[in-house]
N, C-alpha and C. Protein backbone atom coordinates (compact mmCIF):
# COMPACT_ATOMS: atom_id res chain seq x y z
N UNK A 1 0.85 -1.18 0.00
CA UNK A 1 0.00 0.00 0.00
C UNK A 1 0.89 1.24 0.00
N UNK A 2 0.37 2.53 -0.56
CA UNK A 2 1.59 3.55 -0.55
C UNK A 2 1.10 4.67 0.17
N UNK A 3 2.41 5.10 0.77
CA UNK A 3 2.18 5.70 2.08
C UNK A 3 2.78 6.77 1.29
N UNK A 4 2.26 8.25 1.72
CA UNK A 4 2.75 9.48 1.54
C UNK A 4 3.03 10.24 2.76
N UNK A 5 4.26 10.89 2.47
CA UNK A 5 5.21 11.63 4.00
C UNK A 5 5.07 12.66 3.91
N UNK A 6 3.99 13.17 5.07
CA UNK A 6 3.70 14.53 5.27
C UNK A 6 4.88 14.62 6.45
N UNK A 7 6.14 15.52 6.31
CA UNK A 7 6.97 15.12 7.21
C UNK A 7 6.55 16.55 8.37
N UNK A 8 6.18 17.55 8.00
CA UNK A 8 5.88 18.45 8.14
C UNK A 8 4.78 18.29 9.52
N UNK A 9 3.87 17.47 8.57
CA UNK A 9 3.32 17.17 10.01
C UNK A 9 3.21 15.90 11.08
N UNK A 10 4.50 15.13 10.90
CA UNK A 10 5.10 14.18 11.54
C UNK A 10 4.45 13.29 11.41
N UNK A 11 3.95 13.12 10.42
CA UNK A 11 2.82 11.70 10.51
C UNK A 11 2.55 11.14 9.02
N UNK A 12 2.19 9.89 8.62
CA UNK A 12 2.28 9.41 7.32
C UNK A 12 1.01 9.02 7.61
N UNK A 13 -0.07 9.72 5.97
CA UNK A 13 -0.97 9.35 5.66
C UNK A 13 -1.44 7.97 4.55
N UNK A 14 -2.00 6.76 5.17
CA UNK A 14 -1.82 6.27 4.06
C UNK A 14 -3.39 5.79 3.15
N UNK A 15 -2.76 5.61 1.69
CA UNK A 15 -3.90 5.77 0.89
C UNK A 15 -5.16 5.30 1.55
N UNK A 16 -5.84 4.39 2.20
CA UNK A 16 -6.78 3.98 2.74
C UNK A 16 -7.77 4.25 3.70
N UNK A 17 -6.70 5.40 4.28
CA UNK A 17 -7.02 6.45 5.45
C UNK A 17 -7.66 7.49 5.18
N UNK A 18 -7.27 8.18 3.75
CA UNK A 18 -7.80 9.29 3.46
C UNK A 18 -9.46 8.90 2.27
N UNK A 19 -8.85 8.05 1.73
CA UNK A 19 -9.72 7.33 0.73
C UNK A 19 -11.36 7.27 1.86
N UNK A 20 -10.96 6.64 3.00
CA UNK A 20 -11.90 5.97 3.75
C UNK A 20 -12.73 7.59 5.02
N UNK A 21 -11.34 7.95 5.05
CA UNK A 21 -11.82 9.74 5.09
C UNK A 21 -12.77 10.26 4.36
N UNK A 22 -12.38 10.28 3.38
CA UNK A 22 -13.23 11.16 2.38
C UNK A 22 -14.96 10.67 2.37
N UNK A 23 -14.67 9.45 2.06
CA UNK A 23 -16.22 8.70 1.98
C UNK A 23 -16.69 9.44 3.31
N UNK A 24 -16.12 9.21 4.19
CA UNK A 24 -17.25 9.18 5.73
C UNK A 24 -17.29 10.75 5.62
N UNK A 25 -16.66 11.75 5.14
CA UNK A 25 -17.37 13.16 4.80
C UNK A 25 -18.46 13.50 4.08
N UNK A 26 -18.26 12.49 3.08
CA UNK A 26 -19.79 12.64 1.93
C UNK A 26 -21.08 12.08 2.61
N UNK A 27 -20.46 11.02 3.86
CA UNK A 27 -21.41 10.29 4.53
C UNK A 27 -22.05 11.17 5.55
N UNK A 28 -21.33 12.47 6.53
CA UNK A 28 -21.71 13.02 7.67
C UNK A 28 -22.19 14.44 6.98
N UNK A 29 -21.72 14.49 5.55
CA UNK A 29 -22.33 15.82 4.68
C UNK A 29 -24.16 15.05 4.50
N UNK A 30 -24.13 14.17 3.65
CA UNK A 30 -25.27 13.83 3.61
C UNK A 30 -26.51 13.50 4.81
N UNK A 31 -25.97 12.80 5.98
CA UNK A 31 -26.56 12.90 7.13
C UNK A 31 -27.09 14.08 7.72
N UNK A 32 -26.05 15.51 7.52
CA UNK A 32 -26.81 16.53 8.05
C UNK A 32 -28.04 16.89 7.14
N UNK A 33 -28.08 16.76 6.07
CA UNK A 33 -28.78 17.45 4.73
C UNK A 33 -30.03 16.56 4.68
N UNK A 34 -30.03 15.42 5.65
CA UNK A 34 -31.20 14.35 5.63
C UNK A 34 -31.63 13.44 4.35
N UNK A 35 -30.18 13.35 3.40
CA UNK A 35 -30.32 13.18 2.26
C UNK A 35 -30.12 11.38 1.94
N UNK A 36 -30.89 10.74 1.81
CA UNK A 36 -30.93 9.48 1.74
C UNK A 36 -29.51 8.96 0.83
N UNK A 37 -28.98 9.94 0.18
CA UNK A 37 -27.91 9.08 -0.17
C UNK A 37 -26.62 8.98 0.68
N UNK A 38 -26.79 8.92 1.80
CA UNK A 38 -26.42 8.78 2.85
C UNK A 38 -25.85 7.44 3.08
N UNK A 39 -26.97 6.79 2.96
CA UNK A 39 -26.59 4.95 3.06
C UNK A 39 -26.02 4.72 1.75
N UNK A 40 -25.97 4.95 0.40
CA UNK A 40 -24.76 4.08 -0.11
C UNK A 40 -23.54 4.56 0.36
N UNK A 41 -23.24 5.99 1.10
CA UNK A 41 -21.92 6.23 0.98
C UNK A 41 -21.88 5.33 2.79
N UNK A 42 -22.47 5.09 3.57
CA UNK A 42 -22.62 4.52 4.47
C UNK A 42 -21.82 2.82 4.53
N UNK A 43 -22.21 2.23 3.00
CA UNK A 43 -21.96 1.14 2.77
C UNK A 43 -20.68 1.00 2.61
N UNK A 44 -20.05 2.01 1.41
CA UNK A 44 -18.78 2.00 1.29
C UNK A 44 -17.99 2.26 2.21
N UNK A 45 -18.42 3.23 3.52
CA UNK A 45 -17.63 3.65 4.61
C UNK A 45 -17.73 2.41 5.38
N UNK A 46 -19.00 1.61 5.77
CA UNK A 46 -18.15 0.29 6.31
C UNK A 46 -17.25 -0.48 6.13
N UNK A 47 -17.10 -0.87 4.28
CA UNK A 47 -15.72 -1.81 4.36
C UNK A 47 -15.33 -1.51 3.98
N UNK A 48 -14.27 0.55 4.05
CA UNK A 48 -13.14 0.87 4.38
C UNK A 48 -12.64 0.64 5.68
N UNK A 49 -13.63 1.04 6.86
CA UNK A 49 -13.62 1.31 8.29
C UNK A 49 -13.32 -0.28 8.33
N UNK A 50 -13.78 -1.63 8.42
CA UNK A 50 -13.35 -3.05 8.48
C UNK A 50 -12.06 -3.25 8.72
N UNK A 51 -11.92 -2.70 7.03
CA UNK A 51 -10.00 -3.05 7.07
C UNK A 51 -9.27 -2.36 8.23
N UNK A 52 -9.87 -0.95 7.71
CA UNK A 52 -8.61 -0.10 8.93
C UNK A 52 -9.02 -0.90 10.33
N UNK A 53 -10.20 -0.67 10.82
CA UNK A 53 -10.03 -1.24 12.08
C UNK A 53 -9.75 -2.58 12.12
N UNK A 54 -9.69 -3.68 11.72
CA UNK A 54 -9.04 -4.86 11.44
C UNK A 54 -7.39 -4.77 11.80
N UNK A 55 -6.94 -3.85 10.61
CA UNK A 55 -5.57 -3.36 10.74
C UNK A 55 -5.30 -2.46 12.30
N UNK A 56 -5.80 -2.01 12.89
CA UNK A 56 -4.90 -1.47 14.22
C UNK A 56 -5.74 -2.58 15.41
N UNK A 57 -6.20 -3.45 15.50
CA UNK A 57 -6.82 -4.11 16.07
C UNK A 57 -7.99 -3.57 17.27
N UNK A 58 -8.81 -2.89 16.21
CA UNK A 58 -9.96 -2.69 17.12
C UNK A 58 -11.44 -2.95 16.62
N UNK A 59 -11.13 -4.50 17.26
CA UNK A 59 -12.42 -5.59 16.75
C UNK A 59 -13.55 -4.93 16.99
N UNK A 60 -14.11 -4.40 18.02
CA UNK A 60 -15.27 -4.41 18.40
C UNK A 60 -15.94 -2.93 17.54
N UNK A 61 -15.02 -2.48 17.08
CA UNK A 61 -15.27 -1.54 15.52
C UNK A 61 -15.62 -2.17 14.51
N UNK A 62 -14.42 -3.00 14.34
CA UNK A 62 -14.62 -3.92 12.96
C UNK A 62 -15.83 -4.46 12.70
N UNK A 63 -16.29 -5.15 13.70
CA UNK A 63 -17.78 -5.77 13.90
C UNK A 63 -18.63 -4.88 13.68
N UNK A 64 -18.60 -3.56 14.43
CA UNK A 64 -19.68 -2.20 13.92
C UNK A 64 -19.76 -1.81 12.63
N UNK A 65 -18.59 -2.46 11.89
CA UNK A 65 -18.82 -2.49 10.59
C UNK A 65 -19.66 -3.05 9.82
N UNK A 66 -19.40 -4.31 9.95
CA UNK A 66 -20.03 -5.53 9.32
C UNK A 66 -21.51 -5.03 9.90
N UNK A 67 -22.18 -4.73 10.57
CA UNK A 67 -23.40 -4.24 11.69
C UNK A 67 -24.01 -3.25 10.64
N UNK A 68 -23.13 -2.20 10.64
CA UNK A 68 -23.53 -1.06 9.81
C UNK A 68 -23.95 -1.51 8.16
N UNK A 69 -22.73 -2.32 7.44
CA UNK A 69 -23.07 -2.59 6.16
C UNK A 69 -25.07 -3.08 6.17
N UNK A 70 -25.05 -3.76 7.10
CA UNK A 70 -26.50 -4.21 7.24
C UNK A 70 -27.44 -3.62 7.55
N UNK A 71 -27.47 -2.50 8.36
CA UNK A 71 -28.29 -1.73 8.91
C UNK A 71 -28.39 -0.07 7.70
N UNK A 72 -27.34 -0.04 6.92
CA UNK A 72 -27.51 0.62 6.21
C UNK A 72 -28.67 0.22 4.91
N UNK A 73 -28.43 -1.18 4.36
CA UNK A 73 -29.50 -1.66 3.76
C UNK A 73 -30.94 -0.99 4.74
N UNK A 74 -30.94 -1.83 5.70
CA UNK A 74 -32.52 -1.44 6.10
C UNK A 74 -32.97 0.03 6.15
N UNK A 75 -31.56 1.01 6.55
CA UNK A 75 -32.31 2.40 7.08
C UNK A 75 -32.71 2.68 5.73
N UNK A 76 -31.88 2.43 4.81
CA UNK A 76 -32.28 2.92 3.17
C UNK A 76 -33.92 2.02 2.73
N UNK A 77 -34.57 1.60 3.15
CA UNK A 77 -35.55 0.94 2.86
C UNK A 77 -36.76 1.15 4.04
N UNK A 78 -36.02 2.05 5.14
CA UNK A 78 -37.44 2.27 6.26
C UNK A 78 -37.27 4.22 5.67
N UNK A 79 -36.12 4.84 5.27
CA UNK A 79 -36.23 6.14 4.64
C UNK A 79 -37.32 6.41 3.97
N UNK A 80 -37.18 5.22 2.74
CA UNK A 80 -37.99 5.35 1.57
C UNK A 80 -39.23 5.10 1.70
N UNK A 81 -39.50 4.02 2.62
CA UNK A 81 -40.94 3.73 3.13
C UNK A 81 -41.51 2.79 2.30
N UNK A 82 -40.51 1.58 1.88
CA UNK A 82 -40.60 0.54 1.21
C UNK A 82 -41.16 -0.46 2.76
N UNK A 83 -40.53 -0.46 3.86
CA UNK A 83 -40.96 -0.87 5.10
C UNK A 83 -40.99 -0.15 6.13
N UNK A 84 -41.72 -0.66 7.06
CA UNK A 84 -42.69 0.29 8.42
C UNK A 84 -43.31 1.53 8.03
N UNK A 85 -43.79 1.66 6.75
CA UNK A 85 -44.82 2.39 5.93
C UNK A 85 -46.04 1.88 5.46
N UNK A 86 -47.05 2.29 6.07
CA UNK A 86 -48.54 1.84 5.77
C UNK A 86 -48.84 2.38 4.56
N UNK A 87 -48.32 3.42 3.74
CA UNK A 87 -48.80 4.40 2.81
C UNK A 87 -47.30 4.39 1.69
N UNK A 88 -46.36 3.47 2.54
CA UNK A 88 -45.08 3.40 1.38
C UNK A 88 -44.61 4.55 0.93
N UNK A 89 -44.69 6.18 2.07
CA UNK A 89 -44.37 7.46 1.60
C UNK A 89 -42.73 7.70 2.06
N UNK A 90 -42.06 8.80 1.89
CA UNK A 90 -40.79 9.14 2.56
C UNK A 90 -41.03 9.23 4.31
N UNK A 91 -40.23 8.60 5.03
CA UNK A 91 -40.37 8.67 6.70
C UNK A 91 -40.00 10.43 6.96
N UNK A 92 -40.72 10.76 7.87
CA UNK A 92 -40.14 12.11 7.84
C UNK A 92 -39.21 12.24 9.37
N UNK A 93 -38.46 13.56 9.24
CA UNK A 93 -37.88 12.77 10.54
C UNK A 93 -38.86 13.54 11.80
N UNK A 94 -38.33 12.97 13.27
CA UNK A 94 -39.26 12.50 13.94
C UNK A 94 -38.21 12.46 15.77
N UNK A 95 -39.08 12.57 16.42
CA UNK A 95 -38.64 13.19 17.72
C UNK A 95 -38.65 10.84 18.74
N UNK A 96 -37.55 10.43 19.03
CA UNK A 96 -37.33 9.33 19.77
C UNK A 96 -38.73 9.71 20.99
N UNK A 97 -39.62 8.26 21.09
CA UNK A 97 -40.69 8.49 21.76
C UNK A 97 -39.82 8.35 23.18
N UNK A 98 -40.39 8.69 24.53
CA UNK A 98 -39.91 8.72 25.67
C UNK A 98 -40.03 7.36 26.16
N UNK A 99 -40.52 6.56 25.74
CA UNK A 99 -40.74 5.13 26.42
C UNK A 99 -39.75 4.39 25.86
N UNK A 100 -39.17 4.86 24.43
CA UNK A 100 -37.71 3.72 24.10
C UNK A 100 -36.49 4.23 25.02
N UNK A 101 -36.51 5.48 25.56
CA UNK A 101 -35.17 5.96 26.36
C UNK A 101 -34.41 4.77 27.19
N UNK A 102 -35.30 4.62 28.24
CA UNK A 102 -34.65 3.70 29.36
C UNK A 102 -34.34 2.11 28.43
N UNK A 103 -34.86 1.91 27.64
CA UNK A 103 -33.97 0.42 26.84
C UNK A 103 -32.92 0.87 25.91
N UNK A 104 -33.20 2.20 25.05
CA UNK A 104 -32.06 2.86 24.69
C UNK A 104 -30.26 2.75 25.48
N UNK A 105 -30.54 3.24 26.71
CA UNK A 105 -29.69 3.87 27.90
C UNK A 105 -29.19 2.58 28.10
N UNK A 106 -29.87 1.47 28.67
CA UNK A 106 -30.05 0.10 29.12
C UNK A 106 -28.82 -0.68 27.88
N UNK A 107 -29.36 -0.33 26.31
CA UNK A 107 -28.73 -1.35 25.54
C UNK A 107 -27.24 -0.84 25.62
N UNK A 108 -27.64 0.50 25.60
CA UNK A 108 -25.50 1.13 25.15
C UNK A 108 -24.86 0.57 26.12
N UNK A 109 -25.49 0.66 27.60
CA UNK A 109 -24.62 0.44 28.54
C UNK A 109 -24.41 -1.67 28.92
N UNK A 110 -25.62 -2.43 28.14
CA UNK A 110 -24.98 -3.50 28.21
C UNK A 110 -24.08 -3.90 27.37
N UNK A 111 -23.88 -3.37 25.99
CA UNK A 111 -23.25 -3.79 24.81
C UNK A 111 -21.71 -3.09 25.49
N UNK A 112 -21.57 -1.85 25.84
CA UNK A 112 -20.53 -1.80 26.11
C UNK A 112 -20.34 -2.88 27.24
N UNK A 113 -20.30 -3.48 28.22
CA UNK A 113 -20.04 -4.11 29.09
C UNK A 113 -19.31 -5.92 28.11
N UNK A 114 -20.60 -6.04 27.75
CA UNK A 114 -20.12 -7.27 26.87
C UNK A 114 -19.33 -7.32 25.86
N UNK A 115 -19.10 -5.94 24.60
CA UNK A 115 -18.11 -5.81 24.61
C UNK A 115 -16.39 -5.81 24.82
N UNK A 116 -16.52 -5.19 26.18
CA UNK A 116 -15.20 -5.33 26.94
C UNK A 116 -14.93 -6.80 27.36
N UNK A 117 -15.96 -7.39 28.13
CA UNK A 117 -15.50 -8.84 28.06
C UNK A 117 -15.20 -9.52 26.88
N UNK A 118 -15.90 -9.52 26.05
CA UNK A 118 -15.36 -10.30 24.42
C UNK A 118 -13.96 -10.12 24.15
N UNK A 119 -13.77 -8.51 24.64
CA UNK A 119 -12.34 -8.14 23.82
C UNK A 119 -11.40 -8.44 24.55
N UNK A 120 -11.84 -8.68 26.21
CA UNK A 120 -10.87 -8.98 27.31
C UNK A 120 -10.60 -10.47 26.98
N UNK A 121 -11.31 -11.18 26.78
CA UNK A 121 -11.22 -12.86 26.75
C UNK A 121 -10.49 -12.73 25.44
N UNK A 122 -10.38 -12.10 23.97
CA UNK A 122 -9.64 -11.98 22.78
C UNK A 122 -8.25 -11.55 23.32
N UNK A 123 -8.37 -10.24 24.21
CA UNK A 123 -6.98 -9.87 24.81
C UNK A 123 -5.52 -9.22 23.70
N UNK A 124 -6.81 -8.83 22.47
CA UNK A 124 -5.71 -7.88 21.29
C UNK A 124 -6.18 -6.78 21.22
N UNK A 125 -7.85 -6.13 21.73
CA UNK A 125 -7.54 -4.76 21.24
C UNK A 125 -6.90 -3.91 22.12
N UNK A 126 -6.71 -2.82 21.65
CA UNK A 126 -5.59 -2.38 22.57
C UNK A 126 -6.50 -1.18 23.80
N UNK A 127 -7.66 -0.86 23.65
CA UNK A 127 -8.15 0.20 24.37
C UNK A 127 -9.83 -0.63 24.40
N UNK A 128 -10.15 -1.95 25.21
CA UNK A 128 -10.83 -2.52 24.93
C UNK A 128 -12.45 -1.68 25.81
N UNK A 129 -11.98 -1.02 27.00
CA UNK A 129 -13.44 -0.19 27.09
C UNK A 129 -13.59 0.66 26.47
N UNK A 130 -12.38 1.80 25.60
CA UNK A 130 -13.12 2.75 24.91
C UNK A 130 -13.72 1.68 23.46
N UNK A 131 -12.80 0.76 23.08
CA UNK A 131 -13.46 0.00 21.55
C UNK A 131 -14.72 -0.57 21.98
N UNK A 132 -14.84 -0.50 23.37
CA UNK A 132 -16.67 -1.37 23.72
C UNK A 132 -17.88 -0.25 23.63
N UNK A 133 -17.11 0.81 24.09
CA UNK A 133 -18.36 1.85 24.56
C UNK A 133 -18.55 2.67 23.30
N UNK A 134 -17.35 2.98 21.78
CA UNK A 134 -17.52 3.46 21.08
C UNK A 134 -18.41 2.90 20.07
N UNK A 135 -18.03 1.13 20.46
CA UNK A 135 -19.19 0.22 19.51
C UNK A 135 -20.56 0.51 19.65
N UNK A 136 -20.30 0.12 20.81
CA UNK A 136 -22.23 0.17 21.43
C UNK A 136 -22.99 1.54 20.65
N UNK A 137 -22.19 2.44 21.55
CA UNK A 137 -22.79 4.06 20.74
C UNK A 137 -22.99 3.71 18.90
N UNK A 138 -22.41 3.68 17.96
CA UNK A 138 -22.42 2.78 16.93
C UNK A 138 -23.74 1.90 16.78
N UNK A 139 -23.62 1.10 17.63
CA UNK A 139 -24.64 0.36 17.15
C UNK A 139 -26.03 1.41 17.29
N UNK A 140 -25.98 1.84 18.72
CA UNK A 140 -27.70 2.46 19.14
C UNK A 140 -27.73 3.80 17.61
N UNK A 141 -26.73 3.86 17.95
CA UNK A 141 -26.65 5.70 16.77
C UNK A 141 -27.41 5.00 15.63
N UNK A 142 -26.87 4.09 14.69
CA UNK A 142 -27.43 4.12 13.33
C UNK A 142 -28.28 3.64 13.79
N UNK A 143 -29.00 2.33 14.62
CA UNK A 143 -30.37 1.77 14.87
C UNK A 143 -31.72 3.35 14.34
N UNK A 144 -31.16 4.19 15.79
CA UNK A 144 -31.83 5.73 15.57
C UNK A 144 -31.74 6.05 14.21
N UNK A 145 -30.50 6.32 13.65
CA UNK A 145 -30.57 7.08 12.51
C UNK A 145 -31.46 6.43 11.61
N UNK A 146 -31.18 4.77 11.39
CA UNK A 146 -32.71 4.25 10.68
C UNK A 146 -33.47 4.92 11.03
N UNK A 147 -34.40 5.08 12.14
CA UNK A 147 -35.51 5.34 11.94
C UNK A 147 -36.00 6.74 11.99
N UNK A 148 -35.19 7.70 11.75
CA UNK A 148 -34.98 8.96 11.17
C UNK A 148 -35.06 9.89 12.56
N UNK A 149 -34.68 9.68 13.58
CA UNK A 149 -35.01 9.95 15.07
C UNK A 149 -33.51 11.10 15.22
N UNK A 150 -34.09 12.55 15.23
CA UNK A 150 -33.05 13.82 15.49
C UNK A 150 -32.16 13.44 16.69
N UNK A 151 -32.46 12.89 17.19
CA UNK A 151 -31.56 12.46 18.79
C UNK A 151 -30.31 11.44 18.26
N UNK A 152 -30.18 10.84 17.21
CA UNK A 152 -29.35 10.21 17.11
C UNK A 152 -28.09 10.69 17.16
N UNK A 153 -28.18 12.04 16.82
CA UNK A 153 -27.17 13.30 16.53
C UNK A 153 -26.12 13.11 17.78
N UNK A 154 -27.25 12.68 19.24
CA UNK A 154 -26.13 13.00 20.66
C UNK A 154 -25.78 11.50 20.97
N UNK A 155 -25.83 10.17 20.01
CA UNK A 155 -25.31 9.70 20.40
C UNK A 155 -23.81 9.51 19.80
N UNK A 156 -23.57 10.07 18.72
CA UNK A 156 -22.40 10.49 17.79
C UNK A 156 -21.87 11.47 18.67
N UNK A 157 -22.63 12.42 19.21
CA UNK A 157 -21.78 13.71 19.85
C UNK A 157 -21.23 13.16 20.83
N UNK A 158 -21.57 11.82 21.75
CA UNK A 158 -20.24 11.32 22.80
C UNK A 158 -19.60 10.65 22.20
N UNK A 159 -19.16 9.87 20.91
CA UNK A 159 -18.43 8.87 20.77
C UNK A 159 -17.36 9.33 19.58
N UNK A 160 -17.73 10.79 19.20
CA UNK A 160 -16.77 10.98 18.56
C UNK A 160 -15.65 11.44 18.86
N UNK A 161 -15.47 11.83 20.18
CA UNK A 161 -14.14 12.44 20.32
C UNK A 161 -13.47 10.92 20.98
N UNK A 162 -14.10 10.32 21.01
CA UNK A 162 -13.55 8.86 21.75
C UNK A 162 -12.90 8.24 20.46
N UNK A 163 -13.75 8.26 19.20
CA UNK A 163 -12.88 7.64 18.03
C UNK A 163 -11.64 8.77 17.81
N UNK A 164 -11.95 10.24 17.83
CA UNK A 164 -10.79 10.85 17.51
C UNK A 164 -9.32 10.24 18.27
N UNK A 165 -9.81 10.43 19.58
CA UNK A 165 -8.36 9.48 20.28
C UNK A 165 -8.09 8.45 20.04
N UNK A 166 -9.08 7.40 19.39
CA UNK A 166 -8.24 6.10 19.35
C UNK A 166 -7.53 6.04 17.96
N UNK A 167 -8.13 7.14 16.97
CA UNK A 167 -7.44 7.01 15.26
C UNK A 167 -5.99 7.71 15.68
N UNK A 168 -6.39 8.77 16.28
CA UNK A 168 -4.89 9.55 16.61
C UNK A 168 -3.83 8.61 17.13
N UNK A 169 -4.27 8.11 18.46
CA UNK A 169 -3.25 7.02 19.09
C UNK A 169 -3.02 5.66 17.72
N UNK A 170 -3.76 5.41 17.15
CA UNK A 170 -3.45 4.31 16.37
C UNK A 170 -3.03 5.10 15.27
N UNK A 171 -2.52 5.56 14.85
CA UNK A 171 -1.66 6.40 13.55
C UNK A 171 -2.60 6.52 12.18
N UNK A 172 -4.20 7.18 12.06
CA UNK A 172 -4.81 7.01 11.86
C UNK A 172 -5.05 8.50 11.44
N UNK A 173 -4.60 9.66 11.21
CA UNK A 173 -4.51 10.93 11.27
C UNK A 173 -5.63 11.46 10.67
N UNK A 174 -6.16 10.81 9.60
CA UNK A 174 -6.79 11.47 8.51
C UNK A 174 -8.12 10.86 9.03
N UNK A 175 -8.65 10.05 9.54
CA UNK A 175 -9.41 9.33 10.07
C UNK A 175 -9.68 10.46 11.30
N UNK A 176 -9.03 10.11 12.34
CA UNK A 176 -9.20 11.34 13.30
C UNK A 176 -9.66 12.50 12.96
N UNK A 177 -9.25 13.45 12.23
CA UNK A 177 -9.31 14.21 11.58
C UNK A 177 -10.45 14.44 11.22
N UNK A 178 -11.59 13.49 10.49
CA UNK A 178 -12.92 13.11 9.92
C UNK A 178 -13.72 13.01 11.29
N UNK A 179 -13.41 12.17 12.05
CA UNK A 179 -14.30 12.55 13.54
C UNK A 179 -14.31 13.87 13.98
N UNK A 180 -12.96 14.30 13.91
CA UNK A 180 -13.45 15.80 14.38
C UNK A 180 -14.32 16.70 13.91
N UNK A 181 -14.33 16.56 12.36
CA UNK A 181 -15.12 17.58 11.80
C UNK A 181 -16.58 16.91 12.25
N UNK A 182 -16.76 15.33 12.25
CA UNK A 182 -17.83 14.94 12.48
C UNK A 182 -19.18 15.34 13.79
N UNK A 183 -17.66 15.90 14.96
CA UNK A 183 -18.50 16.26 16.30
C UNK A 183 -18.89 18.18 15.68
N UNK A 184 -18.49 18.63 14.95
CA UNK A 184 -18.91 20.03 14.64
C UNK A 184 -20.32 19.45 13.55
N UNK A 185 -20.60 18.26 13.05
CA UNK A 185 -21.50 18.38 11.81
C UNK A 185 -22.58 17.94 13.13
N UNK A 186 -22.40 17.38 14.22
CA UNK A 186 -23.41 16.29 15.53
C UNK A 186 -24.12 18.08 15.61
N UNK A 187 -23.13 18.50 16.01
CA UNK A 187 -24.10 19.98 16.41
C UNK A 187 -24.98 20.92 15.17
N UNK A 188 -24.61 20.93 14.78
CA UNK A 188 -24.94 21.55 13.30
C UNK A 188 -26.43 20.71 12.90
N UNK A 189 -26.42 19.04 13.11
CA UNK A 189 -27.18 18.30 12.55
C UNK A 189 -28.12 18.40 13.50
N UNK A 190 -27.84 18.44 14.61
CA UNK A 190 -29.22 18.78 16.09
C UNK A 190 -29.69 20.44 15.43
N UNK A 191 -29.32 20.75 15.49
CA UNK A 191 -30.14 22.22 14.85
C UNK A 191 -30.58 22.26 13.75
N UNK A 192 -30.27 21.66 13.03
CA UNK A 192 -30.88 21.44 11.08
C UNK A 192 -32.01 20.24 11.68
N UNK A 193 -31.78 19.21 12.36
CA UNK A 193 -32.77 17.79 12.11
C UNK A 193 -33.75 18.88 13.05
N UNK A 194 -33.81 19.25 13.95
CA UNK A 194 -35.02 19.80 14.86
C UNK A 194 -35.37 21.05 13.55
N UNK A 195 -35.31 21.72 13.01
CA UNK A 195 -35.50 22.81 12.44
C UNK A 195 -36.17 21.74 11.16
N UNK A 196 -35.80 21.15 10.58
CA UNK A 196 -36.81 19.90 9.54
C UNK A 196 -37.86 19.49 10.26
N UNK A 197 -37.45 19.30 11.34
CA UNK A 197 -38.79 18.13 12.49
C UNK A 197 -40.00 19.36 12.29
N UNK A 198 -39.32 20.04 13.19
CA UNK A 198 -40.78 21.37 13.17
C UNK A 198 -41.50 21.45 11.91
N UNK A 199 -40.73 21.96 10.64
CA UNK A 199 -41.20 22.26 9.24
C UNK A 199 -42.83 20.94 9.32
């Protein structure tokens, strides 16, 4: 694979990083804009994200991958209102009812738990409660984002500065980099998705 030497800024970007960068910008551009083409670039951002996280060993990402490739199919098919549409119209988006909260709260915090044990009994990733608790968030986030729910926004707004540290610590620059802008699009997207909701 070919690596280019930004020496300047002490760090080597390599092709896969930025490649896999770029996608997940078109992916967190389209997410704010509520724009269904969201999920193909969704698809492709999972099996870039696979490899890389494969490559610095942080399984319980990798798996959020494989998770996501799948869940991107469905959100693209509950968007369109091919399913959980009585009338088969566009889903519009829509405020998380108060009665899913406490199983919401409930799932992040068991997945991270089981998580960490999986990765503890594997005993290779290298930051196995932040790779548990960043999964979980992952998983609940897109579940929400399927179903077009503005709140999904804050479960990205805790887990992204958690991926920024682990791409940074894992030599991942350009990646990092993409989370960051991602926690400025979490805020941006809570004020655009509530400002659609109302409309």
């Amino acid at each position: 694979m070919m690596d280019f030497d930004f020496s300047t800024f002490c760090f080597q970007l390599s092709t896969i990083d930025v490649v896999g960068a770029a996608i997940g910008l078109v992916f967190v551009f389209s997410e704010y804009r509520a724009s269904r083409w969201l999920w193909p670039a969704s698809l492709l951002m999972a099996a870039f994200y696979a490899v890389i996280n494969f490559s610095i060993g942080w399984y319980a990402n990798m798996g959020i991958c494989v998770y996501n490739f799948f869940i991107s199919v469905y959100g693209l098919l509950v968007w369109r209102g091919i399913i959980q549409s009585k009338n088969k119209e566009e889903r519009p988006i829509t405020s998380c009812p108060a009665r899913l909260w406490p199983w919401l709260v409930v799932a992040t915090a068991l997945l991270t738990v089981v998580f960490r044990w999986l990765l503890g009994m594997l005993g290779e990733s290298n930051l196995p409660w932040l790779d548990g608790l960043s999964a979980a968030l992952g998983i609940v986030g897109m579940w929400m984002l399927s179903q077009k729910y503005w709140q999904q926004w804050l479960f990205w707004l805790v887990s992204e500065p958690i991926l920024v540290y682990i791409y940074l610590r894992s030599g991942y620059p350009a990646s990092a980099i993409m989370y960051a802008v991602y926690e400025v699009f979490c805020i941006m997207g809570i004020i655009r998705w509530r400002r659609l909701m109302d409309k």
